[in-house]
C-alpha atoms as a PDB file:
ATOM      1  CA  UNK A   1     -90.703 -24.049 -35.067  1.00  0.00           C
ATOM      2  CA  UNK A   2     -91.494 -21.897 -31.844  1.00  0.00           C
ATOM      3  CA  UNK A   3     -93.492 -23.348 -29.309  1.00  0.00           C
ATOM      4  CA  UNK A   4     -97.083 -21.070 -29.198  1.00  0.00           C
ATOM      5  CA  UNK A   5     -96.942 -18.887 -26.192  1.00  0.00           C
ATOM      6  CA  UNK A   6    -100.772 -19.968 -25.240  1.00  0.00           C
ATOM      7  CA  UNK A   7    -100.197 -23.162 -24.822  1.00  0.00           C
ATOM      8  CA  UNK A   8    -102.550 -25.125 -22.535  1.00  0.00           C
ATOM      9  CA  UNK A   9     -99.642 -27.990 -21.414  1.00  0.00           C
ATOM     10  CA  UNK A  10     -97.656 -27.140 -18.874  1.00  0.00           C
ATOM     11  CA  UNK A  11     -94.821 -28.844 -17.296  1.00  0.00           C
ATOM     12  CA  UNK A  12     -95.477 -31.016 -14.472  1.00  0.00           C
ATOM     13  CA  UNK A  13     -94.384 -29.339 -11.186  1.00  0.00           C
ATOM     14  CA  UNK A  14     -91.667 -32.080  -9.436  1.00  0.00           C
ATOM     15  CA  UNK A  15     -91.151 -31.023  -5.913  1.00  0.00           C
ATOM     16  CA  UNK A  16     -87.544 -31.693  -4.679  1.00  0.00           C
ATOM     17  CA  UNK A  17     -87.890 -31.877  -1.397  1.00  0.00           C
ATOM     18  CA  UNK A  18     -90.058 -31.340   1.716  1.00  0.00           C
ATOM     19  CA  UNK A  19     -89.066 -27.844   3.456  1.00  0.00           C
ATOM     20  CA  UNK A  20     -92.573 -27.954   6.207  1.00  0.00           C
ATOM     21  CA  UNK A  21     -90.014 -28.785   8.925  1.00  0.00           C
ATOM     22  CA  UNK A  22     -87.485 -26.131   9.879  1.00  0.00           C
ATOM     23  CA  UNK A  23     -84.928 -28.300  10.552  1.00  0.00           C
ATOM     24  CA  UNK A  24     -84.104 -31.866   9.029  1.00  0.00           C
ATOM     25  CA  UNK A  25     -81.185 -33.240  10.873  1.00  0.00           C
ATOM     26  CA  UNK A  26     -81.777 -34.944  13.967  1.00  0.00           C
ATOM     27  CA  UNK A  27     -78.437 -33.432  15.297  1.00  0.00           C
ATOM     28  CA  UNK A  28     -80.437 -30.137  16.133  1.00  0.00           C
ATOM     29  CA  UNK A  29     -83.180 -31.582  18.356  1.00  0.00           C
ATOM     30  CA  UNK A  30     -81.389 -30.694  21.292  1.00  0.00           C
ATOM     31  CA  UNK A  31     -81.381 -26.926  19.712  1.00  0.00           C
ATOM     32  CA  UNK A  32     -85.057 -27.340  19.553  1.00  0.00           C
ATOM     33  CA  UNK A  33     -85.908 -28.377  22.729  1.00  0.00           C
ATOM     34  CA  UNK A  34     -83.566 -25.264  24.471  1.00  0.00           C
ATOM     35  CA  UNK A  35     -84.944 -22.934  22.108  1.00  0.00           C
ATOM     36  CA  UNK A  36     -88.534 -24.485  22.121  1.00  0.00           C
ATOM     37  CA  UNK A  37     -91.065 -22.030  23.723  1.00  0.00           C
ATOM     38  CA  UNK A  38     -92.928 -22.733  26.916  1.00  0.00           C
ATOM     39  CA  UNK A  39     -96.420 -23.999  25.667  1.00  0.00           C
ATOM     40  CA  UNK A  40     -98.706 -26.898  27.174  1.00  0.00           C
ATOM     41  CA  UNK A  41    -102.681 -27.648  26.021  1.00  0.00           C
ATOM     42  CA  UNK A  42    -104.242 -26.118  29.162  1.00  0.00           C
ATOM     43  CA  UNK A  43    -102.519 -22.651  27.995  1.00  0.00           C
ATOM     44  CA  UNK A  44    -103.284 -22.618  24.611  1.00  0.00           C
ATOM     45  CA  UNK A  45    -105.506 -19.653  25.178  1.00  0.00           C
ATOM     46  CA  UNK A  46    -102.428 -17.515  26.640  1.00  0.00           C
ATOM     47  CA  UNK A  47    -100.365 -15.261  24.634  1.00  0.00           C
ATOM     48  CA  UNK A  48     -96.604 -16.783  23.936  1.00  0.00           C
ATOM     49  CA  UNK A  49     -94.390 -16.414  26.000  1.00  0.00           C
ATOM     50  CA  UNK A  50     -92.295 -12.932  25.852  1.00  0.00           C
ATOM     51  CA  UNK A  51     -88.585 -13.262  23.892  1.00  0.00           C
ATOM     52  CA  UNK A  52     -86.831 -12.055  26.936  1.00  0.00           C
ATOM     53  CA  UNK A  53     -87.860 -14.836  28.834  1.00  0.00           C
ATOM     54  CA  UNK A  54     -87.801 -17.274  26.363  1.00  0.00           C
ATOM     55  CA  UNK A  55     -83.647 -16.170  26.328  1.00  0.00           C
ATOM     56  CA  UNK A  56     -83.701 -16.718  30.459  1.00  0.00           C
ATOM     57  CA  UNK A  57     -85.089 -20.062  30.520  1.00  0.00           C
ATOM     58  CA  UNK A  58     -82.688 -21.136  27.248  1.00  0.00           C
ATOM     59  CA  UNK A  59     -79.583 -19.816  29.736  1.00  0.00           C
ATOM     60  CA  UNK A  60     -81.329 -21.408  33.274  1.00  0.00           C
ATOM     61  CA  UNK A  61     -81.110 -24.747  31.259  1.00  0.00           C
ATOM     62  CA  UNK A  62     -77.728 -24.554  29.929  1.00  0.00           C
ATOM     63  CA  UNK A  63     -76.515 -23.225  33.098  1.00  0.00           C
ATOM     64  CA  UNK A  64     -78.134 -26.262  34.598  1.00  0.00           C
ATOM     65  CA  UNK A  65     -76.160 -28.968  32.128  1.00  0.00           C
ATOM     66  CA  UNK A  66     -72.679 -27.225  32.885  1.00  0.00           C
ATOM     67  CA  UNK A  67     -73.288 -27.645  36.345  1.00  0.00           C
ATOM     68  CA  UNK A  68     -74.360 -31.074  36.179  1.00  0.00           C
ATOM     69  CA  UNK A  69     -71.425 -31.710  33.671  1.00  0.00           C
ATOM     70  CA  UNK A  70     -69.049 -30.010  36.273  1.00  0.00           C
ATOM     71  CA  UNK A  71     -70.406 -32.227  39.032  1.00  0.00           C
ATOM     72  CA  UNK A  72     -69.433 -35.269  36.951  1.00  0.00           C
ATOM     73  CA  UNK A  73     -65.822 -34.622  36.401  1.00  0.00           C
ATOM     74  CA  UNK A  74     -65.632 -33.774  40.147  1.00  0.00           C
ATOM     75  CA  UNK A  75     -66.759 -37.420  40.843  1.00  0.00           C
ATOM     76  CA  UNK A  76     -63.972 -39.196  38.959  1.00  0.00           C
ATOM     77  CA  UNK A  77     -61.055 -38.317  40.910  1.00  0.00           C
ATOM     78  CA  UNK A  78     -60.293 -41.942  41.441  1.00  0.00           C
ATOM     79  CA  UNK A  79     -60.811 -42.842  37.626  1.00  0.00           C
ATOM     80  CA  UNK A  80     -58.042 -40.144  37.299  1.00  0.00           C
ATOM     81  CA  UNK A  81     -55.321 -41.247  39.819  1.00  0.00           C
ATOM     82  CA  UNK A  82     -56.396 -44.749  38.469  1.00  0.00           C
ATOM     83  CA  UNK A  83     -55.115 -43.809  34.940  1.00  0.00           C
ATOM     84  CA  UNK A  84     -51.971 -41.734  35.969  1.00  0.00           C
ATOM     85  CA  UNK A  85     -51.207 -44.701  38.088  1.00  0.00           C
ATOM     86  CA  UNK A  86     -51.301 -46.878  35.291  1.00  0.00           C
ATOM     87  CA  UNK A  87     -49.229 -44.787  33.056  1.00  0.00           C
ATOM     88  CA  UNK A  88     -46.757 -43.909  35.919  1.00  0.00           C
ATOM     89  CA  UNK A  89     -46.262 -48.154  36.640  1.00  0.00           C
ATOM     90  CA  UNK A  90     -44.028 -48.171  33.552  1.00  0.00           C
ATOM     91  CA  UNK A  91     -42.324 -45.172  34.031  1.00  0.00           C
ATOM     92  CA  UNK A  92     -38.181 -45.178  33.472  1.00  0.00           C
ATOM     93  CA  UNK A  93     -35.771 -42.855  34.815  1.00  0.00           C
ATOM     94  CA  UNK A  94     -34.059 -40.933  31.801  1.00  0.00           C
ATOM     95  CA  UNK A  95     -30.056 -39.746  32.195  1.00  0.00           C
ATOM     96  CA  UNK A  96     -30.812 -36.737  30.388  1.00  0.00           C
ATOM     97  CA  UNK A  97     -29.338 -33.410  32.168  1.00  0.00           C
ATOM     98  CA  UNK A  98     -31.885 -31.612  33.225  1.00  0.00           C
ATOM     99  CA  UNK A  99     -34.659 -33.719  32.335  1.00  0.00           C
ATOM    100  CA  UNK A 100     -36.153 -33.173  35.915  1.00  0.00           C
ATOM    101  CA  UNK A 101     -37.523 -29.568  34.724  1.00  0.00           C
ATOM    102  CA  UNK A 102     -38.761 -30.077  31.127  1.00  0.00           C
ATOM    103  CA  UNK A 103     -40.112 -32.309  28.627  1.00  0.00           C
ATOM    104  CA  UNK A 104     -38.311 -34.844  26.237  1.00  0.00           C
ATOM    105  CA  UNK A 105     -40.076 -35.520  23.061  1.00  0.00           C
ATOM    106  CA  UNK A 106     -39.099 -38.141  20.299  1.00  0.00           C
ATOM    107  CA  UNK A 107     -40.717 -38.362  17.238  1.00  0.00           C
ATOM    108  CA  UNK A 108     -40.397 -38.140  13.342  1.00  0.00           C
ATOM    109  CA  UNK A 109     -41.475 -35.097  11.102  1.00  0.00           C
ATOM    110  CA  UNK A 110     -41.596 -37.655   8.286  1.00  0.00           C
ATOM    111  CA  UNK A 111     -45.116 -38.289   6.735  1.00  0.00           C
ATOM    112  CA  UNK A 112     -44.192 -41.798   5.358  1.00  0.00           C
ATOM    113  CA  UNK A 113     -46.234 -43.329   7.983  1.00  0.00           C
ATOM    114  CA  UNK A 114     -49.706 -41.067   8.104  1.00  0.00           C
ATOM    115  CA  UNK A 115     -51.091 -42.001  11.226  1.00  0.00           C
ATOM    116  CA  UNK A 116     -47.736 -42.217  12.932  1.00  0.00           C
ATOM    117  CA  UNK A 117     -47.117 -38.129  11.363  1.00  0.00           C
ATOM    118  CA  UNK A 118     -50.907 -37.218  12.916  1.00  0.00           C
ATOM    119  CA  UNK A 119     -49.874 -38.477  15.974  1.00  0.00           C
ATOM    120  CA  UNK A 120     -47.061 -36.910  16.685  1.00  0.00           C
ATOM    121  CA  UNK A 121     -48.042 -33.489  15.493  1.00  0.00           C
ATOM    122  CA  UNK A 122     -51.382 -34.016  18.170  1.00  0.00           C
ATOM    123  CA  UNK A 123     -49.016 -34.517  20.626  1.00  0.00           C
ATOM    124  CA  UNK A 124     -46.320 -31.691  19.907  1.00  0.00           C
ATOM    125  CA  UNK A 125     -49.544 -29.492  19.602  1.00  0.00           C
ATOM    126  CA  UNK A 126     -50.398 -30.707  22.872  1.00  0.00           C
ATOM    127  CA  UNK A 127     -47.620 -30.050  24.981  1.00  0.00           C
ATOM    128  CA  UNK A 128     -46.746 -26.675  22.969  1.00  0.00           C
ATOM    129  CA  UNK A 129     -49.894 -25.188  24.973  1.00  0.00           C
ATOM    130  CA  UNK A 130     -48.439 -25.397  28.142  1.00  0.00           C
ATOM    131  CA  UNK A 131     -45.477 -23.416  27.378  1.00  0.00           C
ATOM    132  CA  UNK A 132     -42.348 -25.063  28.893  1.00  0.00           C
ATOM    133  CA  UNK A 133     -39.525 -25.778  28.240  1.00  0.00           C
ATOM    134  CA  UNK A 134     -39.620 -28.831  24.933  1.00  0.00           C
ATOM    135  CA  UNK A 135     -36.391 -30.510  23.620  1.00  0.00           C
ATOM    136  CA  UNK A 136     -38.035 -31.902  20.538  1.00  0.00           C
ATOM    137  CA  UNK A 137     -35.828 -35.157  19.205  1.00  0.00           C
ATOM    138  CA  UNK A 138     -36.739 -35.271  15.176  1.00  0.00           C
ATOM    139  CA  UNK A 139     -35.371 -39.497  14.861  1.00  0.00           C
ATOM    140  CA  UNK A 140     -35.599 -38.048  10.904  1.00  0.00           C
ATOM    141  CA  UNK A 141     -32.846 -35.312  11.620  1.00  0.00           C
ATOM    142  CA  UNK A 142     -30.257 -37.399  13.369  1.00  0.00           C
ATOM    143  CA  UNK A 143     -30.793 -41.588  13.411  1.00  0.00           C
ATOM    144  CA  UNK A 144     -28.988 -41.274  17.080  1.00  0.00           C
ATOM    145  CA  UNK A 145     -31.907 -40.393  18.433  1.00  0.00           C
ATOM    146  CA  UNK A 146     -32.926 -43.525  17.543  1.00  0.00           C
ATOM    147  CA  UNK A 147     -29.956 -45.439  19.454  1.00  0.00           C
ATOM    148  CA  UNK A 148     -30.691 -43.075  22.265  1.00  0.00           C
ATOM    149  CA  UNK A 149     -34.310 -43.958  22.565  1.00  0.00           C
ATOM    150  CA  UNK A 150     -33.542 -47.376  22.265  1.00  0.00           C
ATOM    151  CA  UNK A 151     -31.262 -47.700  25.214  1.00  0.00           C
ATOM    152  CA  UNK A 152     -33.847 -45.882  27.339  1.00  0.00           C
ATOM    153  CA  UNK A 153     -36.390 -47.965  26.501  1.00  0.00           C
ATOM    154  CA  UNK A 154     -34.661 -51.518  26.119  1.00  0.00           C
ATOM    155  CA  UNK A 155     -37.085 -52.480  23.219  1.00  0.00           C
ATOM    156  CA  UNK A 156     -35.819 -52.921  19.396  1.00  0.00           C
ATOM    157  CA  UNK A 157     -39.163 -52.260  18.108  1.00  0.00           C
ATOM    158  CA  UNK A 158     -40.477 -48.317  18.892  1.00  0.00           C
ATOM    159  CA  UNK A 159     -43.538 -46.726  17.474  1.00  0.00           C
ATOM    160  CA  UNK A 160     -43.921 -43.109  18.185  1.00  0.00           C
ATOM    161  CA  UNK A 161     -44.159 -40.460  19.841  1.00  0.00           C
ATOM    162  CA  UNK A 162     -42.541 -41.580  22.875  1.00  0.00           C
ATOM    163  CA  UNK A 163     -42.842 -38.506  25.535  1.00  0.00           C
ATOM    164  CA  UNK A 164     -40.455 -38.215  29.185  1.00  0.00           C
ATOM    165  CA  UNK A 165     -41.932 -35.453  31.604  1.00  0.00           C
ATOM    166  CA  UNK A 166     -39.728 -34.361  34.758  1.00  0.00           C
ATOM    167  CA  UNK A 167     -37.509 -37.486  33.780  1.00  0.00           C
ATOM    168  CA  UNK A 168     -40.333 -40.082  33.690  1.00  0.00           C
ATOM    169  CA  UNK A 169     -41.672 -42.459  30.826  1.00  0.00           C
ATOM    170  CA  UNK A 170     -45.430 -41.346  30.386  1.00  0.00           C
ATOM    171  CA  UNK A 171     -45.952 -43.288  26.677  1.00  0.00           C
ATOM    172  CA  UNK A 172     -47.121 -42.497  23.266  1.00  0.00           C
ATOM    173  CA  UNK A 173     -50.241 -40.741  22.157  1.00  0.00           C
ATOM    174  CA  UNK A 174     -52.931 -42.308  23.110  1.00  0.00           C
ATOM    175  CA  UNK A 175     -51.570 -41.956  26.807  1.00  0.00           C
ATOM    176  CA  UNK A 176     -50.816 -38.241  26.400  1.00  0.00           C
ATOM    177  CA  UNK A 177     -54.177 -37.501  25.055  1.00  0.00           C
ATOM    178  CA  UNK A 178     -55.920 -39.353  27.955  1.00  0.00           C
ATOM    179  CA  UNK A 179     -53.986 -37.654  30.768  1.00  0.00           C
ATOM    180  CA  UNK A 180     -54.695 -34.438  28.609  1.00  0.00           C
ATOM    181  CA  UNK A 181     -58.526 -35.661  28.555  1.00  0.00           C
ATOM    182  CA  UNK A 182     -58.813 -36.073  32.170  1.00  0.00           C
ATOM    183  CA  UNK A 183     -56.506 -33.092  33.505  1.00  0.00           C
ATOM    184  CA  UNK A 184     -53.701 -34.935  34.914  1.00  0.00           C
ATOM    185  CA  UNK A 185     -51.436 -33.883  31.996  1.00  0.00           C
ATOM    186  CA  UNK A 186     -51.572 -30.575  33.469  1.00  0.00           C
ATOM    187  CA  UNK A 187     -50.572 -31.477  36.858  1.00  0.00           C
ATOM    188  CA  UNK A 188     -47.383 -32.978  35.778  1.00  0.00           C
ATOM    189  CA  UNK A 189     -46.550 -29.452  34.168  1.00  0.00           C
ATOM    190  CA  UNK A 190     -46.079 -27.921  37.409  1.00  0.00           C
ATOM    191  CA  UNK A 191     -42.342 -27.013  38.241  1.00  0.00           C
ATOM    192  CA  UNK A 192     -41.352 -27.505  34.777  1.00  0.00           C
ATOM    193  CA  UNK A 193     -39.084 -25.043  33.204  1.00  0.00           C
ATOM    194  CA  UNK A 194     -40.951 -22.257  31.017  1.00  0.00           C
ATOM    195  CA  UNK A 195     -40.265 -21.793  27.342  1.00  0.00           C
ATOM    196  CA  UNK A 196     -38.142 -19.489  25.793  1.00  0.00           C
ATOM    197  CA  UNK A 197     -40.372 -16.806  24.192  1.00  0.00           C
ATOM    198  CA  UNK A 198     -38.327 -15.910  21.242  1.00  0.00           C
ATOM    199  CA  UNK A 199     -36.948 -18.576  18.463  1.00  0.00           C
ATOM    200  CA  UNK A 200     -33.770 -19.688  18.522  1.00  0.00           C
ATOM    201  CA  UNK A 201     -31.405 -17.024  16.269  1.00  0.00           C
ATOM    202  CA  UNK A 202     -28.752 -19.214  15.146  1.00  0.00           C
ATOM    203  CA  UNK A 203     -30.880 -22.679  13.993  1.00  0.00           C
ATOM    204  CA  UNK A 204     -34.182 -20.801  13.242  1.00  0.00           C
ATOM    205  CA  UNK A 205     -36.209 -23.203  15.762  1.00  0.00           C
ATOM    206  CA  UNK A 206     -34.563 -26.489  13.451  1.00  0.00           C
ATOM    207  CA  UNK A 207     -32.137 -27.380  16.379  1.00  0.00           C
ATOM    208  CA  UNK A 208     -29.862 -28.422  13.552  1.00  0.00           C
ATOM    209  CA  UNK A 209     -27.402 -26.445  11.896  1.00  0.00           C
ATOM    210  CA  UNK A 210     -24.741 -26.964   9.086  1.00  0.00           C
ATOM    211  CA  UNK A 211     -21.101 -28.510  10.227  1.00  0.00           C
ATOM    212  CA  UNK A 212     -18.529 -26.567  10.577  1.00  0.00           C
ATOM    213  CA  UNK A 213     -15.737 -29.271   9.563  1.00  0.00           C
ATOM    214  CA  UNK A 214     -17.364 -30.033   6.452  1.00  0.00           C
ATOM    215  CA  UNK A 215     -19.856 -27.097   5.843  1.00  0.00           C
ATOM    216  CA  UNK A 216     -22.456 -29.953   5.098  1.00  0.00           C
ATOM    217  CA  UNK A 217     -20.740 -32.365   2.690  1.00  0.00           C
ATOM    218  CA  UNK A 218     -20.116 -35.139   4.824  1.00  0.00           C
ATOM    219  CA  UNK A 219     -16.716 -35.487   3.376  1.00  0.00           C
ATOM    220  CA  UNK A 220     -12.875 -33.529   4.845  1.00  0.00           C
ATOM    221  CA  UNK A 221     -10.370 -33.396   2.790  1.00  0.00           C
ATOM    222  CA  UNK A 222      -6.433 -34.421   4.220  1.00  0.00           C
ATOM    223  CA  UNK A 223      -3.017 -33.693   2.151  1.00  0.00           C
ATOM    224  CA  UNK A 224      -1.833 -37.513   3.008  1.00  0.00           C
ATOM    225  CA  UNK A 225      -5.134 -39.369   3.141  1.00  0.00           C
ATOM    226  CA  UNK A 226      -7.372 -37.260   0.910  1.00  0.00           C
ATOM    227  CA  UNK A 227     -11.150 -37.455   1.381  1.00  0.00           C
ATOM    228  CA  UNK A 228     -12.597 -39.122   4.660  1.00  0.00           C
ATOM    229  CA  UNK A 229     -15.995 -39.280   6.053  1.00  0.00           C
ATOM    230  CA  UNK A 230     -16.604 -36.232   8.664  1.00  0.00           C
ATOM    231  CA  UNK A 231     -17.210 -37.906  12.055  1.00  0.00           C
ATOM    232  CA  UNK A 232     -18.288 -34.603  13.859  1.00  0.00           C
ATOM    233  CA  UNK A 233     -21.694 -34.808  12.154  1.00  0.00           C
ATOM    234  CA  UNK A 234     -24.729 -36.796  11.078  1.00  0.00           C
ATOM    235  CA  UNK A 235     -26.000 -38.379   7.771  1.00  0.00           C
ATOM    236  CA  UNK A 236     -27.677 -35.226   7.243  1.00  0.00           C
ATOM    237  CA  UNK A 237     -24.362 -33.048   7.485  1.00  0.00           C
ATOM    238  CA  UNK A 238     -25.662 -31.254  10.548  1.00  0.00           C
ATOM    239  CA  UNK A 239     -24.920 -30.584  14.034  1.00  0.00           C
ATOM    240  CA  UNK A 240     -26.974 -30.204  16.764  1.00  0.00           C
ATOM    241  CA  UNK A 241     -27.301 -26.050  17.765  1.00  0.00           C
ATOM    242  CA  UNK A 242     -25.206 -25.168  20.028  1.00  0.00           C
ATOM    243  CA  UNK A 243     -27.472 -22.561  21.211  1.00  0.00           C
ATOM    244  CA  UNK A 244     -31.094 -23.939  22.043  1.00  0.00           C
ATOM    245  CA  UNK A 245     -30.122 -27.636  21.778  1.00  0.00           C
ATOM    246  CA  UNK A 246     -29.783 -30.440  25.123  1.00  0.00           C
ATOM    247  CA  UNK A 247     -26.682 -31.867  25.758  1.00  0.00           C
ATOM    248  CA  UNK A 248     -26.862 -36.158  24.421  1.00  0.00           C
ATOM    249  CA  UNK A 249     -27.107 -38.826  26.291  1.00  0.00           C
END
């Protein structure tokens, strides 16, 4: 019933893989040639070279790429001005008070659309770092963002996010993330108002709160007419704060 324990058959050996090489992915060869040690065939005789220099000539070479790295964003200057050019050719002047010192965003916090969600959270994250001042349009809170964007614009058809610095039509995504890419984004950041380090207290950071005619409901009641439709706020119920929120267009 037991298997002997003297048995003379043993199992075959089955070798799962090949571990001789210290590293399998060709991703680290550049890790192996920093790291590598200084050796050639006419010193084979010497003793290896001592840790402590084997850590200066890793840093003398990395040094070396950074500078050469550094060197070749210096050169494209014109590559740069090219591309804000570019962006700046379509730019539109934007009635919005104050939109001279800070930054007009409009985009959706929906995640119907996936790619049109990733975007626009890139590009909130984006500006966010800079730390001025933001007035963030959700076209999901209030549709009249909508009807504001698309009398700025002139188009019927908008994808987003659609992003005004200093009162000037820079583009979507891809365009913020090149200018970001490149350094120019940064530039255009200079004079800009600075954010307000604490969140709003009334909305929370929402920009939105609750009407005060019709506490949300959407609906005001009258002794001769009865129920009507509030007109003071969106389909949502809400109101822009009157705290941390821009004036409309």
């Amino acid at each position: 019933m037991w298997r002997p324990w003297g048995s003379s058959k043993k199992s075959p050996v089955r070798r799962i893989h090949d571990t001789s090489s210290p590293f399998s992915c060709s991703s680290f060869k550049d890790i192996l040639h920093l790291c590598a040690e200084d050796y050639s065939p006419s010193s084979s005789s010497l003793p290896l070279s001592s840790p402590a220099k084997r850590t200066a000539n890793v840093f003398h070479r990395v040094r070396i790429a950074n500078s050469i790295l550094r060197a070749w964003g210096e050169s494209r200057p014109e590559s740069n001005r090219k591309l804000l050019d570019s962006v700046s050719d379509r730019s539109v002047s934007v009635s919005i008070p104050d939109a001279d010192k800070r930054i007009v965003v409009y985009y959706t916090s929906l995640r119907v659309v996936r790619s049109t969600f990733e975007d626009c959270k890139a590009v909130r994250s984006i500006l966010r770092g800079f730390r001025v001042s933001i007035d963030e349009r959700d076209l999901s809170m209030d549709s009249r963002f909508l009807d504001e964007l698309k009398g700025i614009l002139g188009k019927s058809k908008l994808s987003l996010p659609r992003v005004f610095i200093g009162g000037r039509y820079l583009g979507g995504a891809e365009e913020i993330k090149q200018l970001h890419e490149t350094g120019e984004l940064k530039k255009l950041m200079e004079g800009l108002s600075a954010a307000e380090p604490a969140t709003c207290g009334v909305c929370g950071g929402y920009r939105f709160v609750l009407c005060d005619e019709c506490n949300g409901s959407r609906k005001i009641y009258a002794e001769k007419s009865g129920f009507k439709i509030c007109t003071d706020c969106n389909e949502n119920g809400l109101i822009r704060c009157p705290s941390c929120s821009y004036a409309p267009l």
